[in-house]
Protein backbone atom coordinates (compact mmCIF):
# COMPACT_ATOMS: atom_id res chain seq x y z
CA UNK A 1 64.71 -18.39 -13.38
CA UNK A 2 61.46 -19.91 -13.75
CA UNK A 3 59.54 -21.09 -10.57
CA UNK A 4 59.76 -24.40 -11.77
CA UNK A 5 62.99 -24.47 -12.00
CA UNK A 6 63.65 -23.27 -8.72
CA UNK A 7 61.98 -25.82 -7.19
CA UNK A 8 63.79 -28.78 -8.87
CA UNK A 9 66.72 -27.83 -7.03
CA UNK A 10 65.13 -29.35 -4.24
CA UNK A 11 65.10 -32.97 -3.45
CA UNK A 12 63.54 -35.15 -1.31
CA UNK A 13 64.76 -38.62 -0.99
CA UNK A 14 64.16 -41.12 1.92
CA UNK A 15 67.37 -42.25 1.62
CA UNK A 16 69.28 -38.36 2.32
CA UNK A 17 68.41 -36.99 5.66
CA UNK A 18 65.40 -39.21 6.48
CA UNK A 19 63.58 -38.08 3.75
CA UNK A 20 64.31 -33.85 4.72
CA UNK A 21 64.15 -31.55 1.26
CA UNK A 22 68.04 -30.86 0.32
CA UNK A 23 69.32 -28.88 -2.52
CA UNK A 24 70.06 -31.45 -5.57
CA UNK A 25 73.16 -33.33 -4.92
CA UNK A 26 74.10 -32.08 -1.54
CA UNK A 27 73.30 -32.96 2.17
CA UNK A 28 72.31 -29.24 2.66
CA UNK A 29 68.65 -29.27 4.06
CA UNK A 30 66.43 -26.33 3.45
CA UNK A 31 65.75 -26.34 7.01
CA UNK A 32 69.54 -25.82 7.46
CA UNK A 33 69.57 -22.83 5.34
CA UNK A 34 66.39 -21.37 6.10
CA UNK A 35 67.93 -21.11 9.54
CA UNK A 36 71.21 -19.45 8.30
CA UNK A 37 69.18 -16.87 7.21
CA UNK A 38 66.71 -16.28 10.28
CA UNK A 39 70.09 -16.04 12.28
CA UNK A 40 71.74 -13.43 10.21
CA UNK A 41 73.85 -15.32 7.34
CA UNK A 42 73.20 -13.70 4.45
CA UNK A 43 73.73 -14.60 0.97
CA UNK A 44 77.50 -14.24 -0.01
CA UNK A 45 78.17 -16.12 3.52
CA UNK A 46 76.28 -19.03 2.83
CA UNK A 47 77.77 -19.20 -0.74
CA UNK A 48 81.55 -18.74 0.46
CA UNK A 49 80.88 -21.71 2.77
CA UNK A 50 79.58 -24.07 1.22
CA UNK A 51 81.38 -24.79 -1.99
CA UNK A 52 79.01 -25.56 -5.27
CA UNK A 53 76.14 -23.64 -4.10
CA UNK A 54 74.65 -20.98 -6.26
CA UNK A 55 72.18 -17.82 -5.27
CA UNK A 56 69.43 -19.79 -7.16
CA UNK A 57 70.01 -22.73 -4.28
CA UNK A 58 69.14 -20.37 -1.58
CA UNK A 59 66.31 -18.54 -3.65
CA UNK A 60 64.84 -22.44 -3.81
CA UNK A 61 65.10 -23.12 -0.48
CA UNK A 62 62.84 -20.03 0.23
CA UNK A 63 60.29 -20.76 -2.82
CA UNK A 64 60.37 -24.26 -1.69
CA UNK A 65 59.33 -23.29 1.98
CA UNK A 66 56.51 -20.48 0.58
CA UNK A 67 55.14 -23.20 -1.29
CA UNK A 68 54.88 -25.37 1.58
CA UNK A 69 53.35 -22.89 3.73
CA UNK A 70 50.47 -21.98 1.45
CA UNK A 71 47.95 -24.53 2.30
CA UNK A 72 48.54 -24.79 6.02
CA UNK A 73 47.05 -23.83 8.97
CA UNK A 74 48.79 -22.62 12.39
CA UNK A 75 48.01 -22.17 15.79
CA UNK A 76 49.43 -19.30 18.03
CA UNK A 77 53.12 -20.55 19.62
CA UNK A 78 52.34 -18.56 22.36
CA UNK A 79 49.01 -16.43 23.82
CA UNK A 80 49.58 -12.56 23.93
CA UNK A 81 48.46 -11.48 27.30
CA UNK A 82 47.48 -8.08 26.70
């Protein structure tokens, strides 16, 4: 699937969670998946859970939050004392 098309599966609306990027047609935020992953959900979980998603929803979600990481800037969370 083309990039592209990936990311159209993400929506933002002000109107569905204040405006947070869902997948199309749901109230799942990529925020909310993103951190299904970090804490160990993989794939075929999320999918068996949530009824109507598809692989290429959760392969959005990550495009979507590359894509939103490549122009910023961070600061360290925390100094490393060495």
């Amino acid at each position: 699937m083309k990039e592209k098309d990936l990311l159209n599966r993400i929506s933002i609306n002000p109107k569905i969670m204040v405006g947070k990027p869902v997948i199309q047609g749901t109230r799942l935020s990529v925020e909310y998946v993103l951190n299904l992953l970090a804490h160990g959900a993989n794939v075929a979980e999320i999918l068996e859970e949530y009824e109507g998603l598809v692989e290429a929803d959760i392969r959005a979600c990550l495009l979507f939050a590359a894509r939103s990481l490549e122009s910023a800037s961070f600061m360290p969370l925390a100094m490393e004392i060495a």
